[in-house]
N, C-alpha and C. Protein backbone atom coordinates (compact mmCIF):
# COMPACT_ATOMS: atom_id res chain seq x y z
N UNK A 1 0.84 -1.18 0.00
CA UNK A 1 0.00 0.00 0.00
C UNK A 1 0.88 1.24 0.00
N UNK A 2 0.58 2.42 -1.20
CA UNK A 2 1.26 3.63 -1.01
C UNK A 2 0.86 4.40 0.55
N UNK A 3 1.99 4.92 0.61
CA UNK A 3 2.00 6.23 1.83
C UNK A 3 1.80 7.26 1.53
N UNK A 4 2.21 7.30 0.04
CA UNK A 4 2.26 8.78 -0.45
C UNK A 4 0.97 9.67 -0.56
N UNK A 5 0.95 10.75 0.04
CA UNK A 5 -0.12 11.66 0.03
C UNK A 5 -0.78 12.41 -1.33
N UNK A 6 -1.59 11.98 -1.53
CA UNK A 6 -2.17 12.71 -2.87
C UNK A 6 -2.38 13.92 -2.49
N UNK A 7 -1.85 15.33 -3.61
CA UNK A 7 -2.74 16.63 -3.21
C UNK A 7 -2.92 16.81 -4.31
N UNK A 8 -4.12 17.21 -4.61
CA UNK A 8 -5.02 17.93 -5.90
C UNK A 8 -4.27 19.12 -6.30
N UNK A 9 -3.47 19.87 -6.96
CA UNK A 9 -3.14 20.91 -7.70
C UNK A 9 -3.75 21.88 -8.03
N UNK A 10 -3.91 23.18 -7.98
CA UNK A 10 -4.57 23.98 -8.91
C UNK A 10 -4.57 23.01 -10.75
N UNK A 11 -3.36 23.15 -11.26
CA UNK A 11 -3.38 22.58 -12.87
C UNK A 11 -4.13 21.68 -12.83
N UNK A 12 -4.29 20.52 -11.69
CA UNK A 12 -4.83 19.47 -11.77
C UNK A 12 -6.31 19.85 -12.36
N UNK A 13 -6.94 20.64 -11.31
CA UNK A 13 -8.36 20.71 -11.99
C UNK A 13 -8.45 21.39 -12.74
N UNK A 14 -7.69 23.04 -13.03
CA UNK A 14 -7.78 23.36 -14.09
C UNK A 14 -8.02 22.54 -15.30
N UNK A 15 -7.27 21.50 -15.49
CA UNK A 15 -6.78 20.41 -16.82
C UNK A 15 -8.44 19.80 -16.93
N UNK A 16 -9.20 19.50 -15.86
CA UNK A 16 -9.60 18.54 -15.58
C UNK A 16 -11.49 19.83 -16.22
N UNK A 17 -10.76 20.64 -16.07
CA UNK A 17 -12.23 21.72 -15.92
C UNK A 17 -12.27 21.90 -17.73
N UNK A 18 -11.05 22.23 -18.29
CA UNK A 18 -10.96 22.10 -19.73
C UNK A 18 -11.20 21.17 -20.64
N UNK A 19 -11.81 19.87 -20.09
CA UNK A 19 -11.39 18.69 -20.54
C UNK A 19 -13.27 18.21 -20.36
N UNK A 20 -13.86 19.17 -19.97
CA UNK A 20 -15.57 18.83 -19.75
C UNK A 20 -16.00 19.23 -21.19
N UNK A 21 -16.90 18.36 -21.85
CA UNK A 21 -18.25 19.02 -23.18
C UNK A 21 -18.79 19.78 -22.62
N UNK A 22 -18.59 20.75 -23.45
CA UNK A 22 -20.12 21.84 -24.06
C UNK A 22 -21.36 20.88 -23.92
N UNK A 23 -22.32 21.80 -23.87
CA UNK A 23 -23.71 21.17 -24.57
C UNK A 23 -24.33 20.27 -23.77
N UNK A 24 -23.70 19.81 -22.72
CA UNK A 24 -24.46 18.44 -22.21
C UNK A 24 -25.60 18.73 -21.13
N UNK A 25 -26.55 17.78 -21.32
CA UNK A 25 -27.81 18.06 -19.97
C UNK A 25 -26.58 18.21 -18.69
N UNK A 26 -27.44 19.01 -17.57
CA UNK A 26 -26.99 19.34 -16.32
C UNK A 26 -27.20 17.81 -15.30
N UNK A 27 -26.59 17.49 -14.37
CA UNK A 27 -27.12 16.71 -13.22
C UNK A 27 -28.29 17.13 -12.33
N UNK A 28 -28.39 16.65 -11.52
CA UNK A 28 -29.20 17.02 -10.27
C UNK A 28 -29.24 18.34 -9.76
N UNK A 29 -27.91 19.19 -9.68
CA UNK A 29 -27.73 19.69 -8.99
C UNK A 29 -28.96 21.32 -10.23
N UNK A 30 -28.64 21.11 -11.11
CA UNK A 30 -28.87 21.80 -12.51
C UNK A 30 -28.10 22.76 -12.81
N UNK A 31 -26.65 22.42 -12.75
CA UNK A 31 -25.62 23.51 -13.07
C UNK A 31 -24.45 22.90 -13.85
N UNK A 32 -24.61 23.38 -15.37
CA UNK A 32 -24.08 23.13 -16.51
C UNK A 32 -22.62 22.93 -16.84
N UNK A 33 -21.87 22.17 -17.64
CA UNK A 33 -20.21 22.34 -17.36
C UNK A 33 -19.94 23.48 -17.41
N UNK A 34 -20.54 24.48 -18.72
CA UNK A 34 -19.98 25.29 -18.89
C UNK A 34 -20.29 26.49 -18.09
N UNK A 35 -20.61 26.02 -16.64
CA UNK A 35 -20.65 27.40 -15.61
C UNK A 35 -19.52 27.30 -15.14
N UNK A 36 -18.59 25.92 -14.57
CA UNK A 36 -17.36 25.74 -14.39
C UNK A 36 -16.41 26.48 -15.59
N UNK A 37 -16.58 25.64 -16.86
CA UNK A 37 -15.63 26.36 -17.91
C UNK A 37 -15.58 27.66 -17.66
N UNK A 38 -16.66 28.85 -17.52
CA UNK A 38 -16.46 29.90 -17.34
C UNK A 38 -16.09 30.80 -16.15
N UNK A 39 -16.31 29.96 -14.64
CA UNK A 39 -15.57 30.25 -13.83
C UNK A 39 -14.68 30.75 -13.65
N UNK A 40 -13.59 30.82 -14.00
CA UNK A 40 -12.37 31.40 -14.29
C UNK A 40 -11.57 30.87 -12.67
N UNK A 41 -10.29 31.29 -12.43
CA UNK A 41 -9.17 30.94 -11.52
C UNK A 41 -9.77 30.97 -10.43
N UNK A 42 -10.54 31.69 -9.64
CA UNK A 42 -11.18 31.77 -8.60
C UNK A 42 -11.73 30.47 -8.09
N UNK A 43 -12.96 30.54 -9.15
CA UNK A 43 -13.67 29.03 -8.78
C UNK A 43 -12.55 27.58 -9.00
N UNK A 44 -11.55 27.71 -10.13
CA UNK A 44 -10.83 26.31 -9.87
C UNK A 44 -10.33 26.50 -8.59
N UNK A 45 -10.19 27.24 -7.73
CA UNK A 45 -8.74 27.42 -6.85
C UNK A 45 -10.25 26.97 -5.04
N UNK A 46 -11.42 27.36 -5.32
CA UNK A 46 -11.92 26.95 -4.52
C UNK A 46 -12.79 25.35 -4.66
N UNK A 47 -12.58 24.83 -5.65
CA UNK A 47 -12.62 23.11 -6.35
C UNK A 47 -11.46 22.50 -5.88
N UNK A 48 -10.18 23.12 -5.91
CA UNK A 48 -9.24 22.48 -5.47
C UNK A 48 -9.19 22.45 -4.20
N UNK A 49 -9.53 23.35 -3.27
CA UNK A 49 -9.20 23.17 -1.84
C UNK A 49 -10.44 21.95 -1.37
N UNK A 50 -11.65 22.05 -2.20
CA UNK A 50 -13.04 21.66 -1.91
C UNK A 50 -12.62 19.90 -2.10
N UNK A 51 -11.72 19.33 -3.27
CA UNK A 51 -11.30 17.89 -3.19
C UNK A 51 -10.21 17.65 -2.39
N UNK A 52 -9.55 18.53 -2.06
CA UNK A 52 -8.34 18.16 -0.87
C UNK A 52 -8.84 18.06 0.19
N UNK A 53 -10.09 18.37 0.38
CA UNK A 53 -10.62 17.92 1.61
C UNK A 53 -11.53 16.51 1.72
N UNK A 54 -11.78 16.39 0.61
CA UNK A 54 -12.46 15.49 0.20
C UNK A 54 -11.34 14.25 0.49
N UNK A 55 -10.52 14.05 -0.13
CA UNK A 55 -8.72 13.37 0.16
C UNK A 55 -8.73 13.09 1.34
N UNK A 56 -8.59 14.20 1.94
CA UNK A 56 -8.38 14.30 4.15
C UNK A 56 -8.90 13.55 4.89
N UNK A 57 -10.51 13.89 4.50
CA UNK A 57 -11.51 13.43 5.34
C UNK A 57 -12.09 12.07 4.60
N UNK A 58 -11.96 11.41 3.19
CA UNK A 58 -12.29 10.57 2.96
C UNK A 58 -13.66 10.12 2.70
N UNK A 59 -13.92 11.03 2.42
CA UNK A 59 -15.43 11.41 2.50
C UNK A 59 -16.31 12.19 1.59
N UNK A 60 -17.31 11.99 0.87
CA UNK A 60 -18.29 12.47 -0.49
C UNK A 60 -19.32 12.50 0.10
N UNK A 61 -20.31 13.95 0.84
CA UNK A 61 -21.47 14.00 0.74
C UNK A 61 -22.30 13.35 0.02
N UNK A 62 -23.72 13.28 0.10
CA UNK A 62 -24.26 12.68 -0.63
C UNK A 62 -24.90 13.47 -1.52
N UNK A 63 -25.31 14.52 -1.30
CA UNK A 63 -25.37 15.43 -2.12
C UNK A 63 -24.75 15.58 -3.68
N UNK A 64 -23.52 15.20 -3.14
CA UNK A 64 -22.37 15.74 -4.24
C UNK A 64 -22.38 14.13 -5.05
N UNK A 65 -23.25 13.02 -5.10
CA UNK A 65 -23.10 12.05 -5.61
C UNK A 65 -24.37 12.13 -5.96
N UNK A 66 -25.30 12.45 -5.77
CA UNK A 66 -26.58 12.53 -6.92
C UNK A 66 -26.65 12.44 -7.98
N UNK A 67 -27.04 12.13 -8.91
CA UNK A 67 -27.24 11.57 -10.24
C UNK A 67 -29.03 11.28 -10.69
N UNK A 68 -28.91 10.91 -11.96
CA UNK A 68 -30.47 10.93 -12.60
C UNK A 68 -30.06 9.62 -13.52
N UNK A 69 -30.78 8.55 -13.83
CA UNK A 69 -30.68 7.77 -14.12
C UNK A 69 -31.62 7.45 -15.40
N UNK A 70 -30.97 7.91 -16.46
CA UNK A 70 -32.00 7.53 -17.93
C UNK A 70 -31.91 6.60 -18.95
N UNK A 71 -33.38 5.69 -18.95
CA UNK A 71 -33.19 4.21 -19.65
C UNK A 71 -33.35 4.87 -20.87
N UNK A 72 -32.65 4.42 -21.82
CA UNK A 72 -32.11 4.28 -23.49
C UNK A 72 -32.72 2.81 -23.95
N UNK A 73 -33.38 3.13 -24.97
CA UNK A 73 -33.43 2.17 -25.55
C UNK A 73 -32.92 1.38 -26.75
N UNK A 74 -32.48 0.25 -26.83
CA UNK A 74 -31.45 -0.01 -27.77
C UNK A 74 -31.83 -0.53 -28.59
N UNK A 75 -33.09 -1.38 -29.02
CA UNK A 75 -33.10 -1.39 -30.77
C UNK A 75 -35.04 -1.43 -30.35
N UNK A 76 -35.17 -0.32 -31.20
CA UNK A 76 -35.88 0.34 -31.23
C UNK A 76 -37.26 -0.56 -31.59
N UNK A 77 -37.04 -1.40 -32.94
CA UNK A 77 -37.98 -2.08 -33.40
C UNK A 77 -37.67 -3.32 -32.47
N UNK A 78 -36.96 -3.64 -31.20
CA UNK A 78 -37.33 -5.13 -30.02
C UNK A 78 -38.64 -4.51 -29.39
N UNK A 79 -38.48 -5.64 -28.77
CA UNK A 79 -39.46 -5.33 -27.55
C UNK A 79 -39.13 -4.66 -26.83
N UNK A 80 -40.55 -3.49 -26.51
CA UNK A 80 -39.83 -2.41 -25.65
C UNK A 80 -40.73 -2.87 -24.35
N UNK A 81 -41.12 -3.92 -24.27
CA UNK A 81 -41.02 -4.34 -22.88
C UNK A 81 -40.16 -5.32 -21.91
N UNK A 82 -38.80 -5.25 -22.86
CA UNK A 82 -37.90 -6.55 -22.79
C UNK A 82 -37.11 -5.22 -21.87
N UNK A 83 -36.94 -5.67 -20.59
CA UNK A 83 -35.79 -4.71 -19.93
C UNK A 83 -34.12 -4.89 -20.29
N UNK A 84 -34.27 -5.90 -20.96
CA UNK A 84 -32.65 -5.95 -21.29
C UNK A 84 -32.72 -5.14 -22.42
N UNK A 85 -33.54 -4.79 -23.06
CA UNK A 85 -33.25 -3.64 -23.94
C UNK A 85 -33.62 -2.45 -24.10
N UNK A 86 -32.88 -2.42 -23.16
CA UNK A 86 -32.65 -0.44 -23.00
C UNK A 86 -31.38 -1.00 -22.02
N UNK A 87 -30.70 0.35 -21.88
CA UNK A 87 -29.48 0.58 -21.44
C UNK A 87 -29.64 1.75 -20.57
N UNK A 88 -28.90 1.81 -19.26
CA UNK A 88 -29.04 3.56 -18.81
C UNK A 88 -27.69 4.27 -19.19
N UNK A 89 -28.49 5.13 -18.86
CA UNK A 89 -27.00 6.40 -18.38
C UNK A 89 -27.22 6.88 -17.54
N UNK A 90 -26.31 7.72 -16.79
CA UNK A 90 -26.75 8.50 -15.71
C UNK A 90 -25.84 9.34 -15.74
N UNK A 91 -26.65 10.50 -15.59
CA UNK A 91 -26.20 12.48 -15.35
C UNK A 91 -26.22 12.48 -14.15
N UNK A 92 -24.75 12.76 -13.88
CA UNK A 92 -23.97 13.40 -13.10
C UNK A 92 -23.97 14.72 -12.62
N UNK A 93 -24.06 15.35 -11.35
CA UNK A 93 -23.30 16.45 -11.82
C UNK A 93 -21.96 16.98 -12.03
N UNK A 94 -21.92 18.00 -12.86
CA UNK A 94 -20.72 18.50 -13.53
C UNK A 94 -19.55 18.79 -12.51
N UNK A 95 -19.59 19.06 -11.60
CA UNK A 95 -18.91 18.87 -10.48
C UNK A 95 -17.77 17.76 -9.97
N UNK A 96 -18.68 16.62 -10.16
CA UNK A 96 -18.52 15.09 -9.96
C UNK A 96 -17.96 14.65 -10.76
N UNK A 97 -18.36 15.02 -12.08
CA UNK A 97 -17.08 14.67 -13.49
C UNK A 97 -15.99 15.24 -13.40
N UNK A 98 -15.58 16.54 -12.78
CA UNK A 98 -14.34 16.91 -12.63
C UNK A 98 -13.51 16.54 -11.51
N UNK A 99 -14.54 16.59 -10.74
CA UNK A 99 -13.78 15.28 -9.33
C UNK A 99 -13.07 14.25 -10.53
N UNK A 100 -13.76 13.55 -10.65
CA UNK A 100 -13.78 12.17 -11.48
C UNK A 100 -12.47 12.13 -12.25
N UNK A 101 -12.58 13.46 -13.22
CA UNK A 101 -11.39 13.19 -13.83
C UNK A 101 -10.06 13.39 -13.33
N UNK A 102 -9.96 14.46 -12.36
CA UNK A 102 -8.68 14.51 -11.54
C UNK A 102 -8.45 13.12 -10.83
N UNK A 103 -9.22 12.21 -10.56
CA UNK A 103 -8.74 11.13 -9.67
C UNK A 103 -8.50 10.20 -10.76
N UNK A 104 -9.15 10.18 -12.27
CA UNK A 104 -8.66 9.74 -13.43
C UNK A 104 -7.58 9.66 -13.46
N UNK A 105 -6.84 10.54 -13.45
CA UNK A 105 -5.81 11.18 -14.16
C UNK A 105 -4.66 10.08 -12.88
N UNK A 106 -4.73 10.52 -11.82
CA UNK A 106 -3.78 9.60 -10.41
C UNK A 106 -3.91 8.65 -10.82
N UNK A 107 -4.81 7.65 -11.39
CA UNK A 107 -5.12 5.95 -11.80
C UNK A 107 -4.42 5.85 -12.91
N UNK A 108 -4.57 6.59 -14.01
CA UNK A 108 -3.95 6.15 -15.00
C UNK A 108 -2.47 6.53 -15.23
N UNK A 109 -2.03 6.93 -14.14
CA UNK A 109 -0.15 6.85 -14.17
C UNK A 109 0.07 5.83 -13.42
N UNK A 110 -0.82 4.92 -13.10
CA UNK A 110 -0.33 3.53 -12.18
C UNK A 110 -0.56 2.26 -12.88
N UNK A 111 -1.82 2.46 -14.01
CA UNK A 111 -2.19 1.21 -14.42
C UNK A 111 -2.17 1.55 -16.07
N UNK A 112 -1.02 1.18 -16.56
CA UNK A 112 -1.05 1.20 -18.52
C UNK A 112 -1.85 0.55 -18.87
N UNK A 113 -2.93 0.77 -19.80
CA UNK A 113 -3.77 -0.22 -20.58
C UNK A 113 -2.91 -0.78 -21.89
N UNK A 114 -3.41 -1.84 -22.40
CA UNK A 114 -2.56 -3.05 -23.26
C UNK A 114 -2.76 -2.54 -24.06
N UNK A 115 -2.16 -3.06 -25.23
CA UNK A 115 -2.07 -1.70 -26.64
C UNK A 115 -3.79 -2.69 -27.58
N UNK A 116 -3.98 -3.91 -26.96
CA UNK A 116 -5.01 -4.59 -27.91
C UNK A 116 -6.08 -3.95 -27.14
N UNK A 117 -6.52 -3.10 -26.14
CA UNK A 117 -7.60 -2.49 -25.40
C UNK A 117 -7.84 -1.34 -26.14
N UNK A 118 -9.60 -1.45 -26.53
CA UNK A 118 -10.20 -0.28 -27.46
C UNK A 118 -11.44 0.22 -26.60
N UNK A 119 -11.86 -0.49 -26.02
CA UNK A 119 -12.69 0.14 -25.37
C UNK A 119 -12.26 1.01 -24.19
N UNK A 120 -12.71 2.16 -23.75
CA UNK A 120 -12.87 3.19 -22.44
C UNK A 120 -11.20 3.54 -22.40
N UNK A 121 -11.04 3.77 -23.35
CA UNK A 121 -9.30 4.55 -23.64
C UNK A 121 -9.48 5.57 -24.88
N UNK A 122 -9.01 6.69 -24.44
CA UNK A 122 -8.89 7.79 -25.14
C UNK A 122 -8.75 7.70 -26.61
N UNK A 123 -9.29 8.41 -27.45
CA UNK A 123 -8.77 8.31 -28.86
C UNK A 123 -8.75 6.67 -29.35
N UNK A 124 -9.44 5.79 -28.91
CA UNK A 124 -9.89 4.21 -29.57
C UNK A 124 -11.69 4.12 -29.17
N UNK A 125 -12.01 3.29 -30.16
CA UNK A 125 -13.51 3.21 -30.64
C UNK A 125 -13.30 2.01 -31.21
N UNK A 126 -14.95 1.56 -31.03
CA UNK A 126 -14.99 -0.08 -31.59
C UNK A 126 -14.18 -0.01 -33.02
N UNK A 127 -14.50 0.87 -33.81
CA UNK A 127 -14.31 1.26 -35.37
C UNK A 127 -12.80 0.46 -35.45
N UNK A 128 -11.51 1.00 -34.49
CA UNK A 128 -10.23 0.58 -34.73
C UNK A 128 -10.42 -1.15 -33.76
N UNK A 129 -11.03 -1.37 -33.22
CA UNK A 129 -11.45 -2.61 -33.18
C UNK A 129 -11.80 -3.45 -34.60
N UNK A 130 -12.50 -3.64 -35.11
CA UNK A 130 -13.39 -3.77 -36.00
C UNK A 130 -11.96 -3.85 -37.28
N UNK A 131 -11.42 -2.70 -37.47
CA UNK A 131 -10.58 -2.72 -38.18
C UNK A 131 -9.70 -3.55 -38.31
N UNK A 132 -8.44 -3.42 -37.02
CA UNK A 132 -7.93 -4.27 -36.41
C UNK A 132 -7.87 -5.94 -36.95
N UNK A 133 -9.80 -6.51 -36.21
CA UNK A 133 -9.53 -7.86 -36.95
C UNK A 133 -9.80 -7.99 -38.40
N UNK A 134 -10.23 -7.10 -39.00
CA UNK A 134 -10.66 -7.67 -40.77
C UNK A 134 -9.22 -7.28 -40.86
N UNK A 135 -7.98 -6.59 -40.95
CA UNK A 135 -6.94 -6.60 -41.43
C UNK A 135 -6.19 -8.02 -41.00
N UNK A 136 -6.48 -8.41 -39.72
CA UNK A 136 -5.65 -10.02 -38.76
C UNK A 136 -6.58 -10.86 -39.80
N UNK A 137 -7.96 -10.56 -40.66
CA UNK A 137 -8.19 -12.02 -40.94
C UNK A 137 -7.60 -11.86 -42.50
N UNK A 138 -7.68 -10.96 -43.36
CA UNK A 138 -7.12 -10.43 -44.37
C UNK A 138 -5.74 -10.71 -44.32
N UNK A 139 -4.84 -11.06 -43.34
CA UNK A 139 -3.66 -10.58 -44.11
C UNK A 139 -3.26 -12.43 -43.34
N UNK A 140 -3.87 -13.31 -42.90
CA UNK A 140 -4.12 -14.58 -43.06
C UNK A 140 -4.58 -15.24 -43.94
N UNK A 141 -6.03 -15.07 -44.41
CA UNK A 141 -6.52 -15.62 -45.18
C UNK A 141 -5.36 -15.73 -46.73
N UNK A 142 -4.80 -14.35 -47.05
CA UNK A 142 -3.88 -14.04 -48.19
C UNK A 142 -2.70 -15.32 -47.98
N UNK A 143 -2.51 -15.61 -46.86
CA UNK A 143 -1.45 -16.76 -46.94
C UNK A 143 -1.91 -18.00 -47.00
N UNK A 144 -3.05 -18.19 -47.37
CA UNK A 144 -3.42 -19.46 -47.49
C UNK A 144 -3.91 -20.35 -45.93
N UNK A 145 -3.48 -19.47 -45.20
CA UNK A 145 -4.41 -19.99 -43.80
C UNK A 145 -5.61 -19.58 -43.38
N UNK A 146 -6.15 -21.13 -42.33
CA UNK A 146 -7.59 -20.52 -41.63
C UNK A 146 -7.22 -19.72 -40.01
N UNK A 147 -8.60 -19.14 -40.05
CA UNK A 147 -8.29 -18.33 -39.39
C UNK A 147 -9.82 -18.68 -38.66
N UNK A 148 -9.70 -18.70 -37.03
CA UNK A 148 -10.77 -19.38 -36.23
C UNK A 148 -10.65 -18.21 -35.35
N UNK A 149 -11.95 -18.26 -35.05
CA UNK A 149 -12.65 -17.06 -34.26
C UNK A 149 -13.34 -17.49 -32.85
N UNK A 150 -12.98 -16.78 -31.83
CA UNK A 150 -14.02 -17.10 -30.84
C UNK A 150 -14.14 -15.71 -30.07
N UNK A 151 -15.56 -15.43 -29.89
CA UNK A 151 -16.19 -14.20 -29.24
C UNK A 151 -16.66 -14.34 -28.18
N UNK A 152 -16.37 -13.58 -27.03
CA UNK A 152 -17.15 -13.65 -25.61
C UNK A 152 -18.26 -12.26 -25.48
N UNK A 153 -19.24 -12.69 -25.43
CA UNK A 153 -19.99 -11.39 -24.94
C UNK A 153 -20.20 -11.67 -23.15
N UNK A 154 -19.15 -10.53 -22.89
CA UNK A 154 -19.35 -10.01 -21.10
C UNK A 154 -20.80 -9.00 -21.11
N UNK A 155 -22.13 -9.72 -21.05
CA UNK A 155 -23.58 -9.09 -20.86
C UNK A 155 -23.05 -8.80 -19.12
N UNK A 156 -23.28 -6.97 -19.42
CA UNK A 156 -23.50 -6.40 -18.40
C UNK A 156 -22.28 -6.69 -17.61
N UNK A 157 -21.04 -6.59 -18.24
CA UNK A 157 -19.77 -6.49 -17.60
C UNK A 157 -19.48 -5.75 -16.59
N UNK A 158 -19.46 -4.23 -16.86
CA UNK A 158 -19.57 -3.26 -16.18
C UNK A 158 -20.40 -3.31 -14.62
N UNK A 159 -21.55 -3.98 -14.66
CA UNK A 159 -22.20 -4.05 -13.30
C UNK A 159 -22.18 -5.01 -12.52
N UNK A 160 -20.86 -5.66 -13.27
CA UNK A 160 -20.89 -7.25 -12.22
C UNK A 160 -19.13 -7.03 -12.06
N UNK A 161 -18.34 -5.77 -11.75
CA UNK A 161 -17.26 -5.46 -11.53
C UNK A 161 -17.23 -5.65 -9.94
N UNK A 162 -15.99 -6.89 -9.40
CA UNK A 162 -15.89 -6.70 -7.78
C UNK A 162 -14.57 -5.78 -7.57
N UNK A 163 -15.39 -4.63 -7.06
CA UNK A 163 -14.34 -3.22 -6.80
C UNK A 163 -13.45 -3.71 -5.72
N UNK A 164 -13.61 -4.23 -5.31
CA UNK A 164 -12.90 -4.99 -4.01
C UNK A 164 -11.72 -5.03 -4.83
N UNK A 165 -11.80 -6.41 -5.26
CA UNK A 165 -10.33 -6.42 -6.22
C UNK A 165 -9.67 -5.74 -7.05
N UNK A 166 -10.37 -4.48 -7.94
CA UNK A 166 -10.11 -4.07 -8.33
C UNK A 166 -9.32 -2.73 -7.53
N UNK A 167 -9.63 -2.10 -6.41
CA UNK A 167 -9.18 -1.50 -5.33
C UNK A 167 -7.62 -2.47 -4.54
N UNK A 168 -8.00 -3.61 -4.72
CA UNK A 168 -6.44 -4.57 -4.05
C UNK A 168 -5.36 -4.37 -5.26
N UNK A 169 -6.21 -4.49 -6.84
CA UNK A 169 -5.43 -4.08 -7.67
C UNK A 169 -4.36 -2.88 -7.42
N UNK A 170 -5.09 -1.43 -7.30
CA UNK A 170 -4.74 -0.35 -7.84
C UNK A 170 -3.54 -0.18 -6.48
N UNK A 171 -4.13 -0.55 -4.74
CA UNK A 171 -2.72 -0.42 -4.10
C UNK A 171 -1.53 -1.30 -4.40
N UNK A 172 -1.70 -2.40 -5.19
CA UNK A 172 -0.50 -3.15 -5.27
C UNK A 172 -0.12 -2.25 -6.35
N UNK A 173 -0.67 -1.36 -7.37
CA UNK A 173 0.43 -0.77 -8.37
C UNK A 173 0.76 0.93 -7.58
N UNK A 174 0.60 0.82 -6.32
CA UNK A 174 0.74 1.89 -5.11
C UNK A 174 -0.03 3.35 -5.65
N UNK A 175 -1.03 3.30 -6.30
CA UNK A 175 -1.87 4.17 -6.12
C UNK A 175 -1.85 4.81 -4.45
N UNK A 176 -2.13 6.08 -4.43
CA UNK A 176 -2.46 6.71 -3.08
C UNK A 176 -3.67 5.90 -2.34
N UNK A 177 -3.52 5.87 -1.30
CA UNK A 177 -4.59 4.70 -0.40
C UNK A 177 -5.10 5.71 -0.04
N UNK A 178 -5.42 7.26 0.05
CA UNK A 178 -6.41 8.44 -0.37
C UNK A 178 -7.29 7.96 -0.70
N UNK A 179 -6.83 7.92 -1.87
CA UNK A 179 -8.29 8.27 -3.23
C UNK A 179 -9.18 6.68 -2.70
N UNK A 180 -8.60 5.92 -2.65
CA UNK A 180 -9.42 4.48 -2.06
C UNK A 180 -10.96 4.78 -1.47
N UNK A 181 -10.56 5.33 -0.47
CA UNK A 181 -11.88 5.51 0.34
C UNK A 181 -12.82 6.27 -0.66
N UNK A 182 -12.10 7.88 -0.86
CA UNK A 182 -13.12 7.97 -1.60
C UNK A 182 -13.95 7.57 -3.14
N UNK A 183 -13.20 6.53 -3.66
CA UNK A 183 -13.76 5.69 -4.73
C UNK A 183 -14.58 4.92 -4.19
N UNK A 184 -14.75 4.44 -2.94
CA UNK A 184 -15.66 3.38 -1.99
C UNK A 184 -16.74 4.57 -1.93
N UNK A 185 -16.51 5.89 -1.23
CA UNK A 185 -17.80 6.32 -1.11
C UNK A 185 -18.51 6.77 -2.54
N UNK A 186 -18.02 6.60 -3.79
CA UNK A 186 -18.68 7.03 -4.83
C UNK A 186 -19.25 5.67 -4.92
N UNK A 187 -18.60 4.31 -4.54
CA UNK A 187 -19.69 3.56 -5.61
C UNK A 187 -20.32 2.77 -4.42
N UNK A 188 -20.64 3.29 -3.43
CA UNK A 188 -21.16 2.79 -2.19
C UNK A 188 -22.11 1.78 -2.70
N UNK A 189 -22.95 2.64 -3.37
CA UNK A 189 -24.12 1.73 -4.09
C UNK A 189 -23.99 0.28 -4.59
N UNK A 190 -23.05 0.47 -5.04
CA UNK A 190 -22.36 -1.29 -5.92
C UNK A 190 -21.88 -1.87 -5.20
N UNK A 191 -20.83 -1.29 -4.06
CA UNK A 191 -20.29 -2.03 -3.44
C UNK A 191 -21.08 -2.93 -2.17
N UNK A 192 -22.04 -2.40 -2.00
CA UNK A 192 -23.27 -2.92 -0.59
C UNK A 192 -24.20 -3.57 -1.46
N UNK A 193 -24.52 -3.57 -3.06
CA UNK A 193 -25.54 -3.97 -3.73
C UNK A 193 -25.14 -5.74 -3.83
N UNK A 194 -23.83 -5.57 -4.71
CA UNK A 194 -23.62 -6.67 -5.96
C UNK A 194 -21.78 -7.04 -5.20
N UNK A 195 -21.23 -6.10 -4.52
CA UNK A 195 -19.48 -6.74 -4.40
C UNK A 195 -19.13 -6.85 -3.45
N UNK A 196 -19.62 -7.80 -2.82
CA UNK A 196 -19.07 -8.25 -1.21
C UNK A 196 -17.77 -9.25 -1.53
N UNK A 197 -16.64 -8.64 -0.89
CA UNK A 197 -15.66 -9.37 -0.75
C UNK A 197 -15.78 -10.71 -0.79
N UNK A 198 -14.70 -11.55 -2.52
CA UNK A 198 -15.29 -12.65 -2.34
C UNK A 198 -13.68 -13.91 -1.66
């Protein structure tokens, strides 16, 4: 387990405040990214003291984790009384995404993703997936070999994640044991629902 003390930066959130869309519905709270974007130095500099405390005390109001939860539906002509088809999302508030991404940012200098990972990494989309294998079966097939396929669909991957381990993960690559807690109090919900230590 790291010792090392995480502190939030001014740049940190600055980076993190530049790095929000335009245009998007508001959360709960009903206050838009771009009231942050336009904030100017003032408001980052009182965001930054506002997550260093957050760090300290280990701790996320509940307030500040509110969200709205909207079912999508995914093929339009299924059954739209089939609950597996629709998908949610959930609006955040804008606040919470910039939390989010500053503690982003600490995770991903500890854990490199593999260069064959396209999903939930910057600048990759199924598309260079997709690509990817018709060129691996293309540039086989041209040599006169077969080429055998096997596909896993992980249904509902994402909500059957045990954070547990994934948290034993991130201190063995010595992530700050900070941010820990408060990743526990963001996904409180999952973790008391579906991920009891197995």
């Amino acid at each position: 387990m790291s010792d090392q003390k995480l502190n939030v930066c001014l740049a940190d959130v600055a980076s993190a405040i530049n790095k929000q869309k335009k245009g998007k519905c508001s959360g709960p709270d009903g206050i838009h990214n771009e009231a942050y974007m336009n904030g100017g130095i003032r408001l980052a500099t009182h965001l930054c003291i506002l997550f260093n405390l957050f760090l300290v005390c280990s701790f996320l109001p509940d307030s500040f984790m509110n969200s709205i939860i909207i079912p999508l539906v995914k093929c339009k002509a299924g059954n739209l009384s089939d609950i597996s088809n629709y998908r949610a999302i959930t609006l955040s508030n804008a606040i919470t995404k910039i939390l989010e991404s500053v503690l982003l940012e600490c995770v991903n200098d500890k854990v490199a993703a593999v260069d064959s990972q396209f999903g939930f990494k910057s600048r990759h989309s199924t598309y260079h997936c997709t690509l990817s294998f018709k060129h691996t079966v293309q540039y086989h097939t041209s040599r006169g070999s077969h080429v055998f396929v096997c596909f896993a669909d992980f249904s509902k991957a994402f909500d059957r994640v045990n954070y547990w381990k994934l948290f034993r993960h991130l201190l063995h690559y010595n992530t700050s044991a900070q941010t820990l807690p408060v990743f526990c109090n963001r996904l409180k919900t999952h973790l008391f629902s579906n991920c009891f230590p197995s």
